[in-house]
PDB file of N, CA and C in Angstrom:
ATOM      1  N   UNK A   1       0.844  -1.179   0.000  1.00  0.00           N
ATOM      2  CA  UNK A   1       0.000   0.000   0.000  1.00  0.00           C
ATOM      3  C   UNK A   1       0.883   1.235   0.000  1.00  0.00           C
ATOM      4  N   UNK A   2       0.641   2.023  -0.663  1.00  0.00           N
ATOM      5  CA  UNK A   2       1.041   3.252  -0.772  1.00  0.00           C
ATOM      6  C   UNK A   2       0.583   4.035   0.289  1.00  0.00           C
ATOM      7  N   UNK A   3       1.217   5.569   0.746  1.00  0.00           N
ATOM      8  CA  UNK A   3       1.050   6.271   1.979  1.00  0.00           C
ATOM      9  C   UNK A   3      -0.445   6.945   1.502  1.00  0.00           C
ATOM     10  N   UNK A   4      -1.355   6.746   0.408  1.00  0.00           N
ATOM     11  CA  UNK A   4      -2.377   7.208   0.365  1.00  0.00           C
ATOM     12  C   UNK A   4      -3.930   6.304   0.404  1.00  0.00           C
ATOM     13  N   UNK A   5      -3.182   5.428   0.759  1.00  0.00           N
ATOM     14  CA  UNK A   5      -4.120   4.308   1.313  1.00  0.00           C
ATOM     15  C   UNK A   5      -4.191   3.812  -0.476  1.00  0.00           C
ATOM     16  N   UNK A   6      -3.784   3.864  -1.080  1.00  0.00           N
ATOM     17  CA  UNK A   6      -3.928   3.143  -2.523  1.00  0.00           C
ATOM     18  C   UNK A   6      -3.071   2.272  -2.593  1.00  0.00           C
ATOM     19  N   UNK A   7      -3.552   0.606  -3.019  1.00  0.00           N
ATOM     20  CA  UNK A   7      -2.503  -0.225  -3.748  1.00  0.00           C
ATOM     21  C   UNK A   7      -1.692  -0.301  -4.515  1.00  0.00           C
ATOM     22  N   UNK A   8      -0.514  -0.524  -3.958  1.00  0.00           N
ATOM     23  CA  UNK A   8       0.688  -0.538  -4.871  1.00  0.00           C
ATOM     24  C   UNK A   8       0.203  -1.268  -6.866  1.00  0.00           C
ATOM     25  N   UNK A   9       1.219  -1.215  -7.647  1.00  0.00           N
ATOM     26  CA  UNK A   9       0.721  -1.454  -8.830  1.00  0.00           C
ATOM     27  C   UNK A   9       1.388  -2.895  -8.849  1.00  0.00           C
ATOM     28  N   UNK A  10       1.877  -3.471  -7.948  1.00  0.00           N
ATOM     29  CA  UNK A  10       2.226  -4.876  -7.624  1.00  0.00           C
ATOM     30  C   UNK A  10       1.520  -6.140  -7.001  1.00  0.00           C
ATOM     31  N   UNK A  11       0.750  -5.326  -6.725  1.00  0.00           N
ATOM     32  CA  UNK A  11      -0.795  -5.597  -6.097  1.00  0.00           C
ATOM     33  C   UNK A  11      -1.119  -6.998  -6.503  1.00  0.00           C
ATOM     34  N   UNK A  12      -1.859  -8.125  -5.962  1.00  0.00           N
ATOM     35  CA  UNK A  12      -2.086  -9.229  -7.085  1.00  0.00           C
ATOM     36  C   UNK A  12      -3.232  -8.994  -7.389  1.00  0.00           C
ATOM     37  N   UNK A  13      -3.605  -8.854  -8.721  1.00  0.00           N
ATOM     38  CA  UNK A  13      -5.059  -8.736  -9.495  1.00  0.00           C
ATOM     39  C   UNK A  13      -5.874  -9.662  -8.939  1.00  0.00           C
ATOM     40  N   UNK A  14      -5.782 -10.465  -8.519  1.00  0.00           N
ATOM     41  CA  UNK A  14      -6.947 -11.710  -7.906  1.00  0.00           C
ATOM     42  C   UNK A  14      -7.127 -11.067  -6.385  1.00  0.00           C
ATOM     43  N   UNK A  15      -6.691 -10.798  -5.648  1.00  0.00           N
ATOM     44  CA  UNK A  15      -6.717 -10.613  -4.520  1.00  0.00           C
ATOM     45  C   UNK A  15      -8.174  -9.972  -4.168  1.00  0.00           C
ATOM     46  N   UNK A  16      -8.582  -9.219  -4.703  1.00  0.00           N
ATOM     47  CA  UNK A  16      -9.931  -8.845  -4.656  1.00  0.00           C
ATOM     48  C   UNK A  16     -10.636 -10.228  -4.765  1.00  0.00           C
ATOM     49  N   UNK A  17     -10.858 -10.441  -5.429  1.00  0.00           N
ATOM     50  CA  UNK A  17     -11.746 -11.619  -5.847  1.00  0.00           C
ATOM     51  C   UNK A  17     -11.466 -13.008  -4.550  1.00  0.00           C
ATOM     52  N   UNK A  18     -10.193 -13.333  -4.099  1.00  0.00           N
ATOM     53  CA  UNK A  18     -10.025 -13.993  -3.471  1.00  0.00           C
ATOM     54  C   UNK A  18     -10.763 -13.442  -1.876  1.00  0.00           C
ATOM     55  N   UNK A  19     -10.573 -12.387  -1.484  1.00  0.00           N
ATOM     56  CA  UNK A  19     -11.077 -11.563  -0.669  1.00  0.00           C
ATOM     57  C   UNK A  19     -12.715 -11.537  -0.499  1.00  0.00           C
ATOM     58  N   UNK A  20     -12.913 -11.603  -1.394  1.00  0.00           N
ATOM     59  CA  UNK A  20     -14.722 -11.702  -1.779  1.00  0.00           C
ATOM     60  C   UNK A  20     -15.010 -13.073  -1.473  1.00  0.00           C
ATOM     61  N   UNK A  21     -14.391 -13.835  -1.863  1.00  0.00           N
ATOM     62  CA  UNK A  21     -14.792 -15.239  -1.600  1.00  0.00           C
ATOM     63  C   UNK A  21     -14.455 -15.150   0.144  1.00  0.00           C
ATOM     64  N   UNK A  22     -13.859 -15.230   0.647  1.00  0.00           N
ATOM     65  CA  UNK A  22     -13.297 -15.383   1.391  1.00  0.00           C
ATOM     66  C   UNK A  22     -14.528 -14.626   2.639  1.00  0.00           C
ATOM     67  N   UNK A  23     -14.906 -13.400   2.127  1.00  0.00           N
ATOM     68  CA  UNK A  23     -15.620 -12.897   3.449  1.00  0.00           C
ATOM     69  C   UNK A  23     -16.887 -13.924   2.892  1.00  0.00           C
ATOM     70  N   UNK A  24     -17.634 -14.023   1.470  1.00  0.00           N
ATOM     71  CA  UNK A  24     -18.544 -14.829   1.335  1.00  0.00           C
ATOM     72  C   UNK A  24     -18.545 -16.031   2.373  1.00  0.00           C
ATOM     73  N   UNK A  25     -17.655 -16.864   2.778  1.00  0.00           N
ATOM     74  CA  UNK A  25     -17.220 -17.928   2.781  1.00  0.00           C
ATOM     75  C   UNK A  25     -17.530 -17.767   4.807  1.00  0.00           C
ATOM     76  N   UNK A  26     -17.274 -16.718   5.076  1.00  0.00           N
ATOM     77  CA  UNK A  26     -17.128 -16.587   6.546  1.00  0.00           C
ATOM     78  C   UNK A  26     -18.638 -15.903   6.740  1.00  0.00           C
ATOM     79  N   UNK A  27     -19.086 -15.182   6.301  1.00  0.00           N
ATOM     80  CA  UNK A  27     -20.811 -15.096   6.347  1.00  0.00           C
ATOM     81  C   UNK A  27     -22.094 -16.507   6.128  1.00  0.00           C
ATOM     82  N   UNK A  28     -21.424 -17.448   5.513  1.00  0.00           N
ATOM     83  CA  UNK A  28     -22.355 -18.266   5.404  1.00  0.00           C
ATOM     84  C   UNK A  28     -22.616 -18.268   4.003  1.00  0.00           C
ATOM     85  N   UNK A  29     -21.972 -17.708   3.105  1.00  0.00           N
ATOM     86  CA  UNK A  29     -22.572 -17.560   1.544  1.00  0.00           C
ATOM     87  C   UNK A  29     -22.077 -18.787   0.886  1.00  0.00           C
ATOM     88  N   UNK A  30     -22.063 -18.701  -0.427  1.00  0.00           N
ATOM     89  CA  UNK A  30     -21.569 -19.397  -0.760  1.00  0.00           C
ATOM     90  C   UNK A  30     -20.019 -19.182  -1.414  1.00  0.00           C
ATOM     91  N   UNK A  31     -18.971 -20.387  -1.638  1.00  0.00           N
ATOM     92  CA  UNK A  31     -17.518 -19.665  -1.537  1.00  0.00           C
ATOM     93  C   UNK A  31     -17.018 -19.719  -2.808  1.00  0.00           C
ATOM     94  N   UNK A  32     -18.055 -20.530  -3.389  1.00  0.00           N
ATOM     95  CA  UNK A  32     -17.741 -20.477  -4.963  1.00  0.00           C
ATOM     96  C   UNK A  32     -17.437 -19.377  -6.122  1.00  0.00           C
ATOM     97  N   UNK A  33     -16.962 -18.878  -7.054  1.00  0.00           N
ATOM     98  CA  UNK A  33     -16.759 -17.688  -7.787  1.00  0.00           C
ATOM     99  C   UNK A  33     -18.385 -17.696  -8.495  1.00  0.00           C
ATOM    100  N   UNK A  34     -18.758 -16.600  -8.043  1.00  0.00           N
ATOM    101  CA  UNK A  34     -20.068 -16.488  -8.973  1.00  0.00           C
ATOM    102  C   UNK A  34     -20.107 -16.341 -10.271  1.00  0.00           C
ATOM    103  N   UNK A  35     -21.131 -16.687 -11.092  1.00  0.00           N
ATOM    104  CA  UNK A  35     -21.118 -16.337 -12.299  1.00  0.00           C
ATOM    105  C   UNK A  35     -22.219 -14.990 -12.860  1.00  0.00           C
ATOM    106  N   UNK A  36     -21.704 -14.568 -13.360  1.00  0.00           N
ATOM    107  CA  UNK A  36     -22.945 -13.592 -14.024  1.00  0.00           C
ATOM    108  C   UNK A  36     -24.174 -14.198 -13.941  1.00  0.00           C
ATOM    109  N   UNK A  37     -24.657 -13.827 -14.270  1.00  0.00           N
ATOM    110  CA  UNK A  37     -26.750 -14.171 -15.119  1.00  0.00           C
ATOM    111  C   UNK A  37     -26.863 -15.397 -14.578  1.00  0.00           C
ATOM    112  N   UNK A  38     -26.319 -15.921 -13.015  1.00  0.00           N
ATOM    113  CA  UNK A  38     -26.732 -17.092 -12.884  1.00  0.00           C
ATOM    114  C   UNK A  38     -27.887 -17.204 -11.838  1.00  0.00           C
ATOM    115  N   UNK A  39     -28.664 -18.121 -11.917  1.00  0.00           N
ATOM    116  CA  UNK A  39     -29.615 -17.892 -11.310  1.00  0.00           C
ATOM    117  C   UNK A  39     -29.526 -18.823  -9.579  1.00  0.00           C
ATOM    118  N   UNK A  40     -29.752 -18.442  -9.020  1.00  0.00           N
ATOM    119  CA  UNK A  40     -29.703 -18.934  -7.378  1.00  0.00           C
ATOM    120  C   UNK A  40     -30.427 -20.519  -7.490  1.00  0.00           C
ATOM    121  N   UNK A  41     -29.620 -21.343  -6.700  1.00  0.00           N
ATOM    122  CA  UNK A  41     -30.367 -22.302  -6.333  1.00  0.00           C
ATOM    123  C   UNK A  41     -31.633 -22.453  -5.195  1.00  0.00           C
ATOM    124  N   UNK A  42     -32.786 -22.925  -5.671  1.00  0.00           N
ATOM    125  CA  UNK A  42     -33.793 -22.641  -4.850  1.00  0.00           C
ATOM    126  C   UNK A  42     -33.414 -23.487  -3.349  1.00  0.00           C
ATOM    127  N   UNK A  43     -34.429 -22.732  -2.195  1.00  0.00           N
ATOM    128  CA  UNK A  43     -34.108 -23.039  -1.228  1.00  0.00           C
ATOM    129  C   UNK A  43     -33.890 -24.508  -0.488  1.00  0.00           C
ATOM    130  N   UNK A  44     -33.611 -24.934   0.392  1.00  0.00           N
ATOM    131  CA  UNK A  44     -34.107 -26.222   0.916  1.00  0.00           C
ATOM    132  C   UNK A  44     -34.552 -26.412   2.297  1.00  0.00           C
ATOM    133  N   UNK A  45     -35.076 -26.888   2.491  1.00  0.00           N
ATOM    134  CA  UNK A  45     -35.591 -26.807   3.838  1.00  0.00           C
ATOM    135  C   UNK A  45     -35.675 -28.450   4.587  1.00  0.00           C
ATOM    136  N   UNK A  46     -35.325 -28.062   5.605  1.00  0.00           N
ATOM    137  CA  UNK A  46     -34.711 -29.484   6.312  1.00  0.00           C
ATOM    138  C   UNK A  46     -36.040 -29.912   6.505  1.00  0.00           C
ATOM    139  N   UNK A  47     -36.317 -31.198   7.078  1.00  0.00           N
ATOM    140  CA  UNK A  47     -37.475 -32.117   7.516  1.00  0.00           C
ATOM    141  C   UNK A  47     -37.718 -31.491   9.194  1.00  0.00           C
ATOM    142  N   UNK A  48     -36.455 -30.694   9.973  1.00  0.00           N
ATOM    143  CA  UNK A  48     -37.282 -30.015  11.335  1.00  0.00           C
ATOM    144  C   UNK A  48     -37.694 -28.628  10.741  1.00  0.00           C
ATOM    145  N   UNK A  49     -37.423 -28.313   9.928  1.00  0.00           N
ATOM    146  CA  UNK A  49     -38.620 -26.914   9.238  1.00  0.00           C
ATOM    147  C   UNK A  49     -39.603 -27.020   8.606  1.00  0.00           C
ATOM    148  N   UNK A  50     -39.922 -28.028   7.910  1.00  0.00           N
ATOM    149  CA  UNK A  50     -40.922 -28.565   7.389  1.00  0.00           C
ATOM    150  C   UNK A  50     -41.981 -28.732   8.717  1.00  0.00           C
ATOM    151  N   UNK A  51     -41.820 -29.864   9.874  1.00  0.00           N
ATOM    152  CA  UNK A  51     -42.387 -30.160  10.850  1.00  0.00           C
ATOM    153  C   UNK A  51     -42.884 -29.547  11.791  1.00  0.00           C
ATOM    154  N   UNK A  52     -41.692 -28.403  11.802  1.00  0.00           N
ATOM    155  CA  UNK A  52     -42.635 -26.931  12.867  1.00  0.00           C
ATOM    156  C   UNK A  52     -43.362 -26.289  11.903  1.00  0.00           C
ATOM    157  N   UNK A  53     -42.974 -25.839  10.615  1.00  0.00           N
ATOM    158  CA  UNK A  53     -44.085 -25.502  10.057  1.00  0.00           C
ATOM    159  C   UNK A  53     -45.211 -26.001   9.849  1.00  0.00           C
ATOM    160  N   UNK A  54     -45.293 -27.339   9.894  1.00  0.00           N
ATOM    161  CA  UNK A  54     -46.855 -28.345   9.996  1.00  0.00           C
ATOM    162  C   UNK A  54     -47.407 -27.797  11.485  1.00  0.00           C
ATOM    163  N   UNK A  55     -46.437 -27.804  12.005  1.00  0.00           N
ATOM    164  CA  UNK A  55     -46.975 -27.533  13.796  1.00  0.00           C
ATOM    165  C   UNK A  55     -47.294 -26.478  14.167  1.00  0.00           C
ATOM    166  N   UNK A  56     -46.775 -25.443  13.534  1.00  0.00           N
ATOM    167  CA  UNK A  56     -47.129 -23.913  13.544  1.00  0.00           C
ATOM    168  C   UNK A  56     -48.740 -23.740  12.846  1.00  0.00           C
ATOM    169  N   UNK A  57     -49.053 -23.840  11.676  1.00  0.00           N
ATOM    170  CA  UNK A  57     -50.147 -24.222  11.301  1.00  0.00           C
ATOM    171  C   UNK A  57     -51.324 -24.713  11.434  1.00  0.00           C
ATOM    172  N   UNK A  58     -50.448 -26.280  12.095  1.00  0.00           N
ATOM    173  CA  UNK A  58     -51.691 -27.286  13.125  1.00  0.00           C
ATOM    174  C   UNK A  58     -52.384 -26.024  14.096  1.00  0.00           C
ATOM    175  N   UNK A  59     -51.425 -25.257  15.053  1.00  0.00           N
ATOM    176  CA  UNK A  59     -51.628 -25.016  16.260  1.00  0.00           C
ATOM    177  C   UNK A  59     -53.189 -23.633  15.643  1.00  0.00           C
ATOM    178  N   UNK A  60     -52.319 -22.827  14.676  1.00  0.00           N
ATOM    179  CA  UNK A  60     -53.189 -21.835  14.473  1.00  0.00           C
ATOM    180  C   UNK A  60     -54.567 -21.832  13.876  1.00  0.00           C
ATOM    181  N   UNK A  61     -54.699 -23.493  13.259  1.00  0.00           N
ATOM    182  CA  UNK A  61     -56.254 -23.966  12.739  1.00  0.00           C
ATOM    183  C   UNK A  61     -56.962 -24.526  13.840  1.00  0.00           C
ATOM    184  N   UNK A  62     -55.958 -25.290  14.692  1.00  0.00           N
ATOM    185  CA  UNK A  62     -56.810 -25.308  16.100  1.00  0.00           C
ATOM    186  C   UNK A  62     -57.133 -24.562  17.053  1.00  0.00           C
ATOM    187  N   UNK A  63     -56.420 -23.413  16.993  1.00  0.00           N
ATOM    188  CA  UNK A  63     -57.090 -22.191  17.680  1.00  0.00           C
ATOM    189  C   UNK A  63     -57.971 -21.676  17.139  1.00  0.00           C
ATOM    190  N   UNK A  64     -58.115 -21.634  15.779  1.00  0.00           N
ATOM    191  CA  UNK A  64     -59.422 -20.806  14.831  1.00  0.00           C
ATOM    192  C   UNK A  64     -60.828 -21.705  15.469  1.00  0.00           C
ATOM    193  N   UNK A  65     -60.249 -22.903  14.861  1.00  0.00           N
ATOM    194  CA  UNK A  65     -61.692 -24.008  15.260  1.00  0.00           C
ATOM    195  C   UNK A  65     -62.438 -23.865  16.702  1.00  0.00           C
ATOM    196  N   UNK A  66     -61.583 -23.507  17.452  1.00  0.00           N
ATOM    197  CA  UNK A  66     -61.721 -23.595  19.156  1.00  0.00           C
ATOM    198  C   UNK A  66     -62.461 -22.214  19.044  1.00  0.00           C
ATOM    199  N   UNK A  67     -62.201 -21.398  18.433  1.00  0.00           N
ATOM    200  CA  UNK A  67     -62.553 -20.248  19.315  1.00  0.00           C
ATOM    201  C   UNK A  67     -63.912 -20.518  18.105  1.00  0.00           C
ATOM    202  N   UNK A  68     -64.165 -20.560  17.084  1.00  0.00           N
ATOM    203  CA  UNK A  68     -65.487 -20.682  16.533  1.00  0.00           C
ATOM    204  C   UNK A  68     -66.369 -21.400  16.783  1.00  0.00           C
ATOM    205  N   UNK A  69     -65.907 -22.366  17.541  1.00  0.00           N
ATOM    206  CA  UNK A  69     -67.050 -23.357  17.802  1.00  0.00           C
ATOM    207  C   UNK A  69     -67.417 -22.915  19.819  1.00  0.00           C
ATOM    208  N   UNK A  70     -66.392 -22.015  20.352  1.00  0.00           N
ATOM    209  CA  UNK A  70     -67.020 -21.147  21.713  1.00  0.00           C
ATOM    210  C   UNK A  70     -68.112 -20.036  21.024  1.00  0.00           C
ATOM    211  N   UNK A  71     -67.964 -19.460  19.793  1.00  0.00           N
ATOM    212  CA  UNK A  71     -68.638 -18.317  19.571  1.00  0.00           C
ATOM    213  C   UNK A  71     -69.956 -18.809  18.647  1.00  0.00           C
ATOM    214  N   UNK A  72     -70.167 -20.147  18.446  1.00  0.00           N
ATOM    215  CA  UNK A  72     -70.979 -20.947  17.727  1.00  0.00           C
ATOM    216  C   UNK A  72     -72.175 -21.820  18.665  1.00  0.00           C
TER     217      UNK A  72
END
């Protein structure tokens, strides 16, 4: 680095890019080199997200039912 906070011209041209991966990689992203125009792989969702979401659901149709059939 130069005294103006600018990179020397010795710099390695990848280093950016390696850098990018690299914080990707420590956030949880993915560490692979992206490609342009590529499109994201859709999500996945484990079998315990699936299951609380059945359970989350269950709970809130059985509260609907409960309270309509007190006001019924």
């Amino acid at each position: 680095m130069t005294a103006g906070g600018r990179p020397d011209e010795s710099a390695d041209p990848d280093a950016e890019r390696v850098l990018a991966q690299a914080l990707r990689a420590m956030a949880g992203g993915r560490d692979g080199p992206t490609r342009s125009g590529s499109t994201r792989a859709p999500s996945t969702w484990s079998t315990t997200q699936v299951v609380l979401l059945a359970v989350i659901i269950g709970l809130l149709v059985g509260m609907g039912a409960g309270i309509v059939s007190l006001l019924v």
